[in-house]
C-alpha atoms as a PDB file:
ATOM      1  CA  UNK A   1     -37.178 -36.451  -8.011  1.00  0.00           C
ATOM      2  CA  UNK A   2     -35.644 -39.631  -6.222  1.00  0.00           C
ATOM      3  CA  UNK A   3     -32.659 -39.341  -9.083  1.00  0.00           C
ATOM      4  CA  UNK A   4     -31.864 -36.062  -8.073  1.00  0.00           C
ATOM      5  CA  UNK A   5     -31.806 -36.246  -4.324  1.00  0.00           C
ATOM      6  CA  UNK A   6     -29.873 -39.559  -4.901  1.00  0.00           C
ATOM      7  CA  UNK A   7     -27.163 -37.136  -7.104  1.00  0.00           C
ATOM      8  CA  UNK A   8     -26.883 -34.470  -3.825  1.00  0.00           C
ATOM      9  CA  UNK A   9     -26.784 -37.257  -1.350  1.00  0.00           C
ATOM     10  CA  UNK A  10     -23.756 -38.660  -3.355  1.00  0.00           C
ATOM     11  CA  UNK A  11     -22.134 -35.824  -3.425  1.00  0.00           C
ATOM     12  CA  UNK A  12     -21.979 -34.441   0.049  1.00  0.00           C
ATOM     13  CA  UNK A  13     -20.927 -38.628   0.922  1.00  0.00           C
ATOM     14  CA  UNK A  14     -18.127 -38.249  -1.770  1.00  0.00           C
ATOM     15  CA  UNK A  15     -18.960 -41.945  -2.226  1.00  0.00           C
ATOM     16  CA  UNK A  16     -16.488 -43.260  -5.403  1.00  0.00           C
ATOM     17  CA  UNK A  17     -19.578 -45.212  -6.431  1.00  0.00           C
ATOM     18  CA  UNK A  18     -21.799 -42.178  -7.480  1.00  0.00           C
ATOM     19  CA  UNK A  19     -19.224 -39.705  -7.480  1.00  0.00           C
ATOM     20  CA  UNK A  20     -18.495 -39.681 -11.246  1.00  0.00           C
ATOM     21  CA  UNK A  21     -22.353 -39.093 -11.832  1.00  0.00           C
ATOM     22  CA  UNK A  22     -21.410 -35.255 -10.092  1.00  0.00           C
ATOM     23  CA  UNK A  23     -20.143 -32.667 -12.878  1.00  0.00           C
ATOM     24  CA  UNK A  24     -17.000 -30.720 -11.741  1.00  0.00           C
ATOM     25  CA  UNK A  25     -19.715 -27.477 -11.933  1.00  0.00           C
ATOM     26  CA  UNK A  26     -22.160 -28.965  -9.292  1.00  0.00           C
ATOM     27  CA  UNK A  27     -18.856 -30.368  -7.155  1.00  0.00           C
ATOM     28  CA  UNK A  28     -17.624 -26.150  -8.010  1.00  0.00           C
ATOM     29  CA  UNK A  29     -20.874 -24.293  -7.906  1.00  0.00           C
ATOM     30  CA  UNK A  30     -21.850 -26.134  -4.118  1.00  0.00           C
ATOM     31  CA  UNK A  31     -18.122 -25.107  -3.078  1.00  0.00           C
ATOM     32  CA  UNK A  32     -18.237 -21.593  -4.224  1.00  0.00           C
ATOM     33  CA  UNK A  33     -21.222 -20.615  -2.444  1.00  0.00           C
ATOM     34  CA  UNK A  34     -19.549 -20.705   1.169  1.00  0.00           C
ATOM     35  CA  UNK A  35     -16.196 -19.437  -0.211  1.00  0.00           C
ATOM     36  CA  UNK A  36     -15.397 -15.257   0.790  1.00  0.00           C
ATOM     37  CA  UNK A  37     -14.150 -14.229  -2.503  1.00  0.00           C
ATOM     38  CA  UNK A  38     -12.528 -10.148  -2.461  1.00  0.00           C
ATOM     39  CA  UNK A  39     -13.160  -7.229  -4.863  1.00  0.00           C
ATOM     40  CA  UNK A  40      -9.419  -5.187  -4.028  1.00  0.00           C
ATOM     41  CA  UNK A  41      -9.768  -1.695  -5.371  1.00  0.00           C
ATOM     42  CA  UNK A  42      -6.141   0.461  -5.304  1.00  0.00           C
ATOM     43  CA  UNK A  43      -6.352   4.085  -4.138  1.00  0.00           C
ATOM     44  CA  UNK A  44      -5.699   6.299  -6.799  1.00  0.00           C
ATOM     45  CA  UNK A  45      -2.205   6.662  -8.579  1.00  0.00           C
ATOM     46  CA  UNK A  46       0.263   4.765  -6.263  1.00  0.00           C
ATOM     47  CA  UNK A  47       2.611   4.189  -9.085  1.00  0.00           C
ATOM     48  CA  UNK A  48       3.656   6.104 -12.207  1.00  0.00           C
ATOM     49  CA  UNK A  49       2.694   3.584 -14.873  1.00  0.00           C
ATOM     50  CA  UNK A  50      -0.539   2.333 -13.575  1.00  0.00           C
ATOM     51  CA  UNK A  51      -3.048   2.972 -10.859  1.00  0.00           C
ATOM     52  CA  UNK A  52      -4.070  -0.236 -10.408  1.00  0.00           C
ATOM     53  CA  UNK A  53      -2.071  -3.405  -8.662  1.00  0.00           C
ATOM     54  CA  UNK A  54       0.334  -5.380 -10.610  1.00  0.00           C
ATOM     55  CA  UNK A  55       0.785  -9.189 -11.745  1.00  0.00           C
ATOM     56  CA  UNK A  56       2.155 -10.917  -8.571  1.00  0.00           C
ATOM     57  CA  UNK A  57       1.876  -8.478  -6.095  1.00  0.00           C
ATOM     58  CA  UNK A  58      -0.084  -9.562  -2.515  1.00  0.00           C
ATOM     59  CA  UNK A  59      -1.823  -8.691   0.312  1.00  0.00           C
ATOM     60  CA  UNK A  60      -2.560  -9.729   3.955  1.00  0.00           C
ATOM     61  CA  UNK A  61      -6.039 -10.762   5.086  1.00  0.00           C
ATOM     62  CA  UNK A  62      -6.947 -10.968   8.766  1.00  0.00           C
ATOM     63  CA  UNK A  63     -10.834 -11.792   9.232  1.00  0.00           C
ATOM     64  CA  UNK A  64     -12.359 -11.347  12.677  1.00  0.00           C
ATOM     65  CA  UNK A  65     -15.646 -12.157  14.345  1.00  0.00           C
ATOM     66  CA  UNK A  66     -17.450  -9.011  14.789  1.00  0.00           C
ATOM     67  CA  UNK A  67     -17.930  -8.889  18.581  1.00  0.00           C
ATOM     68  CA  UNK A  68     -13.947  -9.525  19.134  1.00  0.00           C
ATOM     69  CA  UNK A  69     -10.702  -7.393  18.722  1.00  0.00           C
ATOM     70  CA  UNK A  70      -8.033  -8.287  16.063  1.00  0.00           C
ATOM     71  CA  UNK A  71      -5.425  -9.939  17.623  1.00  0.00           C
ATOM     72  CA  UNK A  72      -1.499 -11.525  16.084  1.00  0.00           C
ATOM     73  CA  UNK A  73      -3.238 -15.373  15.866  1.00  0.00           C
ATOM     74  CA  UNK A  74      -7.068 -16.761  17.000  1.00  0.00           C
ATOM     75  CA  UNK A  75      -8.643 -14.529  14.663  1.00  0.00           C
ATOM     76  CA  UNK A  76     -11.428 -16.602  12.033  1.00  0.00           C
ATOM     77  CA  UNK A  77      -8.481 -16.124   9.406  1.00  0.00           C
ATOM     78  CA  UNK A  78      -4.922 -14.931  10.030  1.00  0.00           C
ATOM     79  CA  UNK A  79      -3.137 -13.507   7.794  1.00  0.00           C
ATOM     80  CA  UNK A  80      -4.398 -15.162   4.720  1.00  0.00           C
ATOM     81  CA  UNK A  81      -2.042 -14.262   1.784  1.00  0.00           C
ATOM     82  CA  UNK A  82      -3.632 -13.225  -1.395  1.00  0.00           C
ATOM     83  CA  UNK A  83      -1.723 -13.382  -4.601  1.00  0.00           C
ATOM     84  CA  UNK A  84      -3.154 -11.265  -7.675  1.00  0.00           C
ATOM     85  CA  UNK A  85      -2.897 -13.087 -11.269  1.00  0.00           C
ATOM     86  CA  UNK A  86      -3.164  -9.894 -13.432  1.00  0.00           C
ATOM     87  CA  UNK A  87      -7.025 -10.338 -13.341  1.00  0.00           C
ATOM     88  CA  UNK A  88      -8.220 -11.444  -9.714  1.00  0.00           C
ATOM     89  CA  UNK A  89      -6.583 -12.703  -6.294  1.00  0.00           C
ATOM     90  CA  UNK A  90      -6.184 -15.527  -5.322  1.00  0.00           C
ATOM     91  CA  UNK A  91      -5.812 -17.293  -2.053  1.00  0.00           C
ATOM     92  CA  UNK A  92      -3.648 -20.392  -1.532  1.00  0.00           C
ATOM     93  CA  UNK A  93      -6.118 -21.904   0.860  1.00  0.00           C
ATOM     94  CA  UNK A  94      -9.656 -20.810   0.808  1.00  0.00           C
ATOM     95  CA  UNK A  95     -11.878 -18.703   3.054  1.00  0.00           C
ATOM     96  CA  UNK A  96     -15.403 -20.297   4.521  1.00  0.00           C
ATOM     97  CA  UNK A  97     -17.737 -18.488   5.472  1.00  0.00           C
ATOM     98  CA  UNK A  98     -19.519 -19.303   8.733  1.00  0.00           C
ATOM     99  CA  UNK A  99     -23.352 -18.640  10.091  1.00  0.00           C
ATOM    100  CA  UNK A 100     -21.456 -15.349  11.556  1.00  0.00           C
ATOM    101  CA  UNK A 101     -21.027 -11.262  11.341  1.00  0.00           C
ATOM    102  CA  UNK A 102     -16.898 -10.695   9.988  1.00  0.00           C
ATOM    103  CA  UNK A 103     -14.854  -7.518   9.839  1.00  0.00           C
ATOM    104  CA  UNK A 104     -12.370  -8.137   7.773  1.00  0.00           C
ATOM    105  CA  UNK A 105      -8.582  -6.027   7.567  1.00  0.00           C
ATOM    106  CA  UNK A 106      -6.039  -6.195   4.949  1.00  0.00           C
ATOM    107  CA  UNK A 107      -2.579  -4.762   4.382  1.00  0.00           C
ATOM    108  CA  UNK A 108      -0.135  -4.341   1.605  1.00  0.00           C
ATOM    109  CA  UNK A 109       2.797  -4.910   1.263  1.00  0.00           C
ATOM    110  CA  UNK A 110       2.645  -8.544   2.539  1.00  0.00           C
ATOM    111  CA  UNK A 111       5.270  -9.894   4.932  1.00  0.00           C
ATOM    112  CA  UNK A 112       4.256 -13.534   6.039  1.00  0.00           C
ATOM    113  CA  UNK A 113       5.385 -12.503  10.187  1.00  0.00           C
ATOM    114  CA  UNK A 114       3.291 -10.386  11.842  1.00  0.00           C
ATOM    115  CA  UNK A 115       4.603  -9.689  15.273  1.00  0.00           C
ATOM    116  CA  UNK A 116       1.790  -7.509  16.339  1.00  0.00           C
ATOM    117  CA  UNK A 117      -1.292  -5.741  15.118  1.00  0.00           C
ATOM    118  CA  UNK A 118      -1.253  -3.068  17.882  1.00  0.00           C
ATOM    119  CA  UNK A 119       2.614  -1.601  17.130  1.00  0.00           C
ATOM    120  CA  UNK A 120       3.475  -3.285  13.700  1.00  0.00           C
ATOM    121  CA  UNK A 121       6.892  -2.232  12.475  1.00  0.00           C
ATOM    122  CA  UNK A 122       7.359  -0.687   9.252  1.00  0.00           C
ATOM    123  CA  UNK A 123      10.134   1.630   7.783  1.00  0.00           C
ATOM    124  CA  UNK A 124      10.504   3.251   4.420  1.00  0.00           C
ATOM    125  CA  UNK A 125      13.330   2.749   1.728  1.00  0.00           C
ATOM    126  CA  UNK A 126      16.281   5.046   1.974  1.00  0.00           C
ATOM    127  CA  UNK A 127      16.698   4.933  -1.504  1.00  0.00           C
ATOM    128  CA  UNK A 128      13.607   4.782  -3.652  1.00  0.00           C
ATOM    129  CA  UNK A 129      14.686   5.030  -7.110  1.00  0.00           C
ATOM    130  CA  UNK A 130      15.071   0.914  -6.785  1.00  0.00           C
ATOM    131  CA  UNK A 131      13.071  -1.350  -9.239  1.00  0.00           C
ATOM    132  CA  UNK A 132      11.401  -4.470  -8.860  1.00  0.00           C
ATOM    133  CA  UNK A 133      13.639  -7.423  -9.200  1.00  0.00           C
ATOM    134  CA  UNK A 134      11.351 -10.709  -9.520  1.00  0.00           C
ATOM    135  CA  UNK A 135       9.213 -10.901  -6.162  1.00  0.00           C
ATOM    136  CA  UNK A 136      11.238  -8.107  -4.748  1.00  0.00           C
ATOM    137  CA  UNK A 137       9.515  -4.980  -4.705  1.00  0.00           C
ATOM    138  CA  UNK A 138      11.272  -1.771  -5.475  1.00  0.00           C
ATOM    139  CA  UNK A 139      12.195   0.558  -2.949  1.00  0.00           C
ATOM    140  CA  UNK A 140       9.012   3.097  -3.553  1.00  0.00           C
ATOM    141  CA  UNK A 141       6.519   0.214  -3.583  1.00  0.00           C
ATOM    142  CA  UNK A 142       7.944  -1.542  -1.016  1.00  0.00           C
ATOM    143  CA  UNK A 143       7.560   1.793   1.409  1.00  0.00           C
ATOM    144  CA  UNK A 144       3.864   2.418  -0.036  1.00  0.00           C
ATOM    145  CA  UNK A 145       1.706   0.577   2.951  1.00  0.00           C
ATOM    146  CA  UNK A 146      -1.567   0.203   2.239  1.00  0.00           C
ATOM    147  CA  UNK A 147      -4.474  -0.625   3.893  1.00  0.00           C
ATOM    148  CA  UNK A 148      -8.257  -1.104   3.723  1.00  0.00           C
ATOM    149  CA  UNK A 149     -11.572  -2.395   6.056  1.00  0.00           C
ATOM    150  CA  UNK A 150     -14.655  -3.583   5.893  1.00  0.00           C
ATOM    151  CA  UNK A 151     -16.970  -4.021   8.854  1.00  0.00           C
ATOM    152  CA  UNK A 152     -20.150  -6.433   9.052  1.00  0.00           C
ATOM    153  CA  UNK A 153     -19.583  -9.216   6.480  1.00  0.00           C
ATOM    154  CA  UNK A 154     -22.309 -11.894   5.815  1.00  0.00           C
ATOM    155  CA  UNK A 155     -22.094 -15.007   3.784  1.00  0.00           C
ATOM    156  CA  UNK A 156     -22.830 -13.768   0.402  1.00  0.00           C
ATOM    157  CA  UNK A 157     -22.116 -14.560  -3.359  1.00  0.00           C
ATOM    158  CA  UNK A 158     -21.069 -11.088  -4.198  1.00  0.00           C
ATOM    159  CA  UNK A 159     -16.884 -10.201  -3.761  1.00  0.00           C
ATOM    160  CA  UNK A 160     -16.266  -8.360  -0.262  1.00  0.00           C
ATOM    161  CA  UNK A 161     -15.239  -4.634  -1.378  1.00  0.00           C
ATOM    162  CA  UNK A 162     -11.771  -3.586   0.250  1.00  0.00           C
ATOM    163  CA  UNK A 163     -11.180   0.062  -0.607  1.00  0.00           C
ATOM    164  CA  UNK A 164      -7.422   0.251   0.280  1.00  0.00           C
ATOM    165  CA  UNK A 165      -5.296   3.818   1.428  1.00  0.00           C
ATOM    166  CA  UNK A 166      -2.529   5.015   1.740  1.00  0.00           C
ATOM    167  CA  UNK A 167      -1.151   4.733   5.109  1.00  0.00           C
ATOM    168  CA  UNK A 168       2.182   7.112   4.499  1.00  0.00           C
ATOM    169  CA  UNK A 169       2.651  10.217   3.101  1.00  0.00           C
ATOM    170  CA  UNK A 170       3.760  11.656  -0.081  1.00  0.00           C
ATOM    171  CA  UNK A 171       6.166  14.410  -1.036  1.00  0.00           C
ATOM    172  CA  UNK A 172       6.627  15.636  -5.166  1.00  0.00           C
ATOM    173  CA  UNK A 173       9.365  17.984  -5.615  1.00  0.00           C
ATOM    174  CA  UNK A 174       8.864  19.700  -8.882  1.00  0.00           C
ATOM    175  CA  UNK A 175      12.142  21.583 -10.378  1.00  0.00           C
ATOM    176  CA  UNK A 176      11.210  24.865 -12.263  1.00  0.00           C
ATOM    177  CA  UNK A 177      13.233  27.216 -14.209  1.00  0.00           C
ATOM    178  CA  UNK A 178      14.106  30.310 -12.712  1.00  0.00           C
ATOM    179  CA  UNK A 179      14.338  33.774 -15.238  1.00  0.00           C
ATOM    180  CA  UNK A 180      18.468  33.715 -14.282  1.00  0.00           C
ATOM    181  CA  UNK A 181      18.812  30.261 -14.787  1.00  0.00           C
ATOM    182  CA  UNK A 182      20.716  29.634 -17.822  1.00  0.00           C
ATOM    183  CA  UNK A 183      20.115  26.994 -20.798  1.00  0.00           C
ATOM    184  CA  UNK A 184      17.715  23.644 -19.671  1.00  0.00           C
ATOM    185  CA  UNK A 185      17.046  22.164 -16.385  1.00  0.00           C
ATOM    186  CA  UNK A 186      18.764  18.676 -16.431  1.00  0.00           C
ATOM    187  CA  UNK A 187      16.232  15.859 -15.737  1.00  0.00           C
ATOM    188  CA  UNK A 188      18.608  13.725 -14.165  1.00  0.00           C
ATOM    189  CA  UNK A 189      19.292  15.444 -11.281  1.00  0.00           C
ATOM    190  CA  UNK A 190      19.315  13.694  -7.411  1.00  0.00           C
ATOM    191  CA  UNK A 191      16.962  14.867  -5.196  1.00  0.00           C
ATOM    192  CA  UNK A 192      17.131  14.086  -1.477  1.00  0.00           C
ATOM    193  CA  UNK A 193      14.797  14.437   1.417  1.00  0.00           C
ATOM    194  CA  UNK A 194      16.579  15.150   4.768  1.00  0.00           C
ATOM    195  CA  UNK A 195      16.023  14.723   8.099  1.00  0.00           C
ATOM    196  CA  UNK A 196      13.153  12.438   8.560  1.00  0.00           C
ATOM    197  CA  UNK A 197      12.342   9.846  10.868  1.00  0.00           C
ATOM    198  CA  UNK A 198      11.727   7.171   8.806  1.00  0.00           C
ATOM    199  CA  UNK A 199      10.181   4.196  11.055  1.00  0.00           C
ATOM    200  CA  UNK A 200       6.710   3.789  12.118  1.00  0.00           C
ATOM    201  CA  UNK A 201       4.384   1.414  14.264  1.00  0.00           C
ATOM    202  CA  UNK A 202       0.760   0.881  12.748  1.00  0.00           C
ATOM    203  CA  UNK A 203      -2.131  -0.211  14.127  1.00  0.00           C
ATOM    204  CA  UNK A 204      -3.899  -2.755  11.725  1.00  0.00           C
ATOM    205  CA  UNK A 205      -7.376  -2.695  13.537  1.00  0.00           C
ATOM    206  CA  UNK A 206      -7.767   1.236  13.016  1.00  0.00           C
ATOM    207  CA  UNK A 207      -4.626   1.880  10.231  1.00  0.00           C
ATOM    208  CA  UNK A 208      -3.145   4.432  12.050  1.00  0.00           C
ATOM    209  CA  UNK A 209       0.756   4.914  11.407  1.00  0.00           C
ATOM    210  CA  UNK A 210       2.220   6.769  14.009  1.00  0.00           C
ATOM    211  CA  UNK A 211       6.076   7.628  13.740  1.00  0.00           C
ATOM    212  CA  UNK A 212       8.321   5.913  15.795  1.00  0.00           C
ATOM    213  CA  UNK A 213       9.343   8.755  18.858  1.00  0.00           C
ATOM    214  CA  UNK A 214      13.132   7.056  19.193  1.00  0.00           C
ATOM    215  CA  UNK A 215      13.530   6.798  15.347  1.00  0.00           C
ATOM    216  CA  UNK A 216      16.680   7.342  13.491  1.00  0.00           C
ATOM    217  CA  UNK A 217      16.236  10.669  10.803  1.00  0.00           C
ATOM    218  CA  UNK A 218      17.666   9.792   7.583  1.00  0.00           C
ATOM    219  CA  UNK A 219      17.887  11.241   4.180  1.00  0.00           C
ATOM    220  CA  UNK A 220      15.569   9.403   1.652  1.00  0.00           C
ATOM    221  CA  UNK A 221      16.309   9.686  -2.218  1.00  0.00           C
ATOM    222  CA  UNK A 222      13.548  10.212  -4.285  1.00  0.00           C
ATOM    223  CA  UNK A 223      11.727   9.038  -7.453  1.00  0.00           C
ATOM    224  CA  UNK A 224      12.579  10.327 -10.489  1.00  0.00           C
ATOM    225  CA  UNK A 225       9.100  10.066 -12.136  1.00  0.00           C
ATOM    226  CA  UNK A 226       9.909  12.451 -15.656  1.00  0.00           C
ATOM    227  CA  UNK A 227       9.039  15.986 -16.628  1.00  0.00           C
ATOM    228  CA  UNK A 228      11.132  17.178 -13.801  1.00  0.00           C
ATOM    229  CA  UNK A 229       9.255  15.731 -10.466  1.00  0.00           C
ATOM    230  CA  UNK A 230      10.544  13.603  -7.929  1.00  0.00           C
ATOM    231  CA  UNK A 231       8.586  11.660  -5.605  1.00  0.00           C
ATOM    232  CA  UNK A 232       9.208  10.006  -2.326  1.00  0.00           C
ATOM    233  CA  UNK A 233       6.883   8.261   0.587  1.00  0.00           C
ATOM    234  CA  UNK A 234       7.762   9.527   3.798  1.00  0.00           C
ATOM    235  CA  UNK A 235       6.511   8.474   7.103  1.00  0.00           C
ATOM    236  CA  UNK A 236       3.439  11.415   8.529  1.00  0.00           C
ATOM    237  CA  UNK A 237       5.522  13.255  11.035  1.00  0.00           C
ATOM    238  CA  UNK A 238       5.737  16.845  12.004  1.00  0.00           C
ATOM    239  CA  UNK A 239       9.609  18.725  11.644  1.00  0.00           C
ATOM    240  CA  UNK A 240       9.084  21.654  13.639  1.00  0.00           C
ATOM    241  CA  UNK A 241      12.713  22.655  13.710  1.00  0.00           C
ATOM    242  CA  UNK A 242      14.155  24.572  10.152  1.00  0.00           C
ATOM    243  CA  UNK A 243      16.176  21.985   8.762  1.00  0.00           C
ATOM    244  CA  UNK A 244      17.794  21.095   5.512  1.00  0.00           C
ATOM    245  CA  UNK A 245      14.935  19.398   4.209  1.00  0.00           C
ATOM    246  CA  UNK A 246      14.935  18.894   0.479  1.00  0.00           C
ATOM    247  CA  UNK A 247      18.290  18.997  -1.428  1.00  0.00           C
ATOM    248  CA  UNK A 248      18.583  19.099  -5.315  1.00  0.00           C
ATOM    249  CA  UNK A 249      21.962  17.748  -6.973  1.00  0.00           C
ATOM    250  CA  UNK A 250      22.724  18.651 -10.719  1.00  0.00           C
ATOM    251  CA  UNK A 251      25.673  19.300 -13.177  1.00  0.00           C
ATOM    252  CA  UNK A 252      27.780  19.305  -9.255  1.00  0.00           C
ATOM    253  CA  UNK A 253      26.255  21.814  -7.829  1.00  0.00           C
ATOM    254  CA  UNK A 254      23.774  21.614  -4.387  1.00  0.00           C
ATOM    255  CA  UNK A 255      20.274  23.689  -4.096  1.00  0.00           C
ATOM    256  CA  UNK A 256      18.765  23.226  -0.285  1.00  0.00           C
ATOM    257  CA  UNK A 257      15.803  24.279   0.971  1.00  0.00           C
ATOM    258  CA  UNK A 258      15.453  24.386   4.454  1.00  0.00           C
ATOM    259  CA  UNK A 259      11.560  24.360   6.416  1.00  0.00           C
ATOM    260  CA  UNK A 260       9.308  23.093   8.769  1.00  0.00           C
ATOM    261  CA  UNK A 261       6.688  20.751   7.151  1.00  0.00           C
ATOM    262  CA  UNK A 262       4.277  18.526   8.212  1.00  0.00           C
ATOM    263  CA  UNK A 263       3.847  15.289   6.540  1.00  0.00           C
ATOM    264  CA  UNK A 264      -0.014  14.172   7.041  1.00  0.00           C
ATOM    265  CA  UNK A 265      -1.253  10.402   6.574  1.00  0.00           C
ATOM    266  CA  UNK A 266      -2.727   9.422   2.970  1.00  0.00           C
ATOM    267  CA  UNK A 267      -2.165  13.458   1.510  1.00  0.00           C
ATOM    268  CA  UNK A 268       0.387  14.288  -1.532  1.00  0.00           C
ATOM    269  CA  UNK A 269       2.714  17.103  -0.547  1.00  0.00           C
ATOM    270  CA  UNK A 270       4.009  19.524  -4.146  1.00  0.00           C
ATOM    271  CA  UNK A 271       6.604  21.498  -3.206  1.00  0.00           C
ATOM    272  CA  UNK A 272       7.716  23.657  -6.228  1.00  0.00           C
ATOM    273  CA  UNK A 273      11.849  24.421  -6.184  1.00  0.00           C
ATOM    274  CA  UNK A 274      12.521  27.615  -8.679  1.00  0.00           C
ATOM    275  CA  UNK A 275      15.777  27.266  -9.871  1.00  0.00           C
ATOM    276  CA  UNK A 276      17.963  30.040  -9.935  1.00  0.00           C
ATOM    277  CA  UNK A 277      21.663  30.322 -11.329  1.00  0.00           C
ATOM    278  CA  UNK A 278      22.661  31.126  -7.631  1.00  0.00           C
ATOM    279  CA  UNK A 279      22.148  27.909  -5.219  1.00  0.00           C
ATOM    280  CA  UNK A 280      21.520  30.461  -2.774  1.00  0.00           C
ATOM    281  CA  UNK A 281      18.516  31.854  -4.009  1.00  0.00           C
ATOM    282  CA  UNK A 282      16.309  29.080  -4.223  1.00  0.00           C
ATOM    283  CA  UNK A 283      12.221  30.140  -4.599  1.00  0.00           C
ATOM    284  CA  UNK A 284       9.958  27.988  -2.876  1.00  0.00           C
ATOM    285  CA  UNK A 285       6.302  26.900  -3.283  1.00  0.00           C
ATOM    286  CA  UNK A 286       4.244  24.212  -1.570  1.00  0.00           C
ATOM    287  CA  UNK A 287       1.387  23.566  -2.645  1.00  0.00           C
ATOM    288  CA  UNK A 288      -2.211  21.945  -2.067  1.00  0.00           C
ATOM    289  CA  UNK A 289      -2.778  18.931  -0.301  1.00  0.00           C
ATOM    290  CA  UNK A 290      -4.488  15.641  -2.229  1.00  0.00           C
ATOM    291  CA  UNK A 291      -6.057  12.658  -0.796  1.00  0.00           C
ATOM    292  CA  UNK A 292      -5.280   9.874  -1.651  1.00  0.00           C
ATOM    293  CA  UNK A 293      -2.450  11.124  -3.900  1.00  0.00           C
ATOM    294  CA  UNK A 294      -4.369  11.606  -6.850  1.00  0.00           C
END
């Protein structure tokens, strides 16, 4: 008994004397106890090749006492980046938990300045048939915000369970052959979205995106994702004017459809474009609405 309450005593001291007598698994195990660790789970089918994250993508942690209001700095943990290996994130400095209730908010895609957490800034890509080049995301990724809660944290061993959303909305345009059309649909055609505003403000405490009222409309190109549908994220906003709206390019010739549409938060948008030989006579179908994109 004295030997082992000797062995504790030494380690808490860190004294070089009796340090070597503590295994790196009691020095680990004693740590790992007080340390929050995160279970991230990705909302269903954000990208085409997987639905979960990928190797070396990260997210922002903000960590809050449960009695006070997030704010930009002062919270228990601002902004904590997490980095995910391929198997579990990881944070470059550690989280500790305290004798306290937490609610803890988190955001992707990461940006290391947050100017506020009432009106944060964010804006789609214009063009979203980018790819990823090294750490930068491609343009369809990098306009995907997501974001996820979870409200009275304890110290505990078990992973703190972030269920993350999609913050945007979706729209698929899917090209279908019309009786007069003649030979195959190509499947490299363009296909634009018109007339959207395409900055928002969002509210990290409650993840509300709201579009920005003063905001520029621009024309977005989507996604070409194969078997003739093309995606795009689009900030939730209502067009209650007919406008152009979605524009198909192929083999030089333009097919438009012009609507009203509202884009809701965290819902996938199918809008079915029945291709005609005339570019005048364009058939249209929208379809359902799907949470969380699935």
């Amino acid at each position: 008994m004295k030997k082992i309450k000797i062995s504790i005593h030494a380690c808490f001291l860190g004294t070089l004397l009796f340090l070597g007598a503590c295994s790196s698994e009691e020095l680990s195990s004693e740590a790992d106890a007080n340390v929050m660790t995160f279970e991230i789970v990705h909302p269903a089918e954000s990208r085409v090749t997987t639905t979960k994250f990928e190797n070396a993508d990260k997210i922002g942690v903000f960590v809050t006492g449960s009695t006070e209001p997030l704010q930009v700095s002062g919270n228990y943990v601002n902004n904590a980046l997490l980095t995910y290996n391929g198997t579990a994130w990881k944070s470059a400095t550690p989280v500790y938990y305290n004798n306290g209730t937490y609610h803890v908010y988190a955001y992707y895609p990461y940006t290391t300045t947050i100017s506020s957490v009432d009106d944060y800034p964010f804006e789609v890509s214009l063009d979203q048939t980018t790819a990823k080049n090294g750490s930068t995301l491609g343009g369809y990724e990098a306009s995907d915000f997501l974001w996820a809660t979870k409200k009275g944290v304890t110290a505990s061993a078990s992973p703190v369970a972030l269920q993350f959303a999609h913050r945007m909305s979706k729209v698929v345009v899917r090209l279908v052959k019309g009786d007069d059309y003649d030979g195959e649909i190509p499947t490299d055609a363009t296909v634009y979205i018109h007339n959207t505003v395409t900055s928002s403000t969002i509210a990290l405490e409650a993840g509300v995106a709201t579009v920005n009222p003063y905001g520029k409309k621009n024309t977005l190109k989507a996604r070409n994702e194969g078997n003739l549908r093309y995606s795009a994220i689009v900030v939730p906003q209502r067009l209650n004017n007919r406008l152009p709206l979605i524009e198909v390019v192929m083999k030089g010739v333009s097919y438009m459809m012009e609507s009203t549409f509202v884009f809701k938060t965290g819902m996938q948008h199918t809008v079915s474009l029945v291709i005609s030989k005339n570019p005048e006579q364009v058939k249209i179908e929208i379809g359902g609405e799907i949470e969380n994109w699935n």
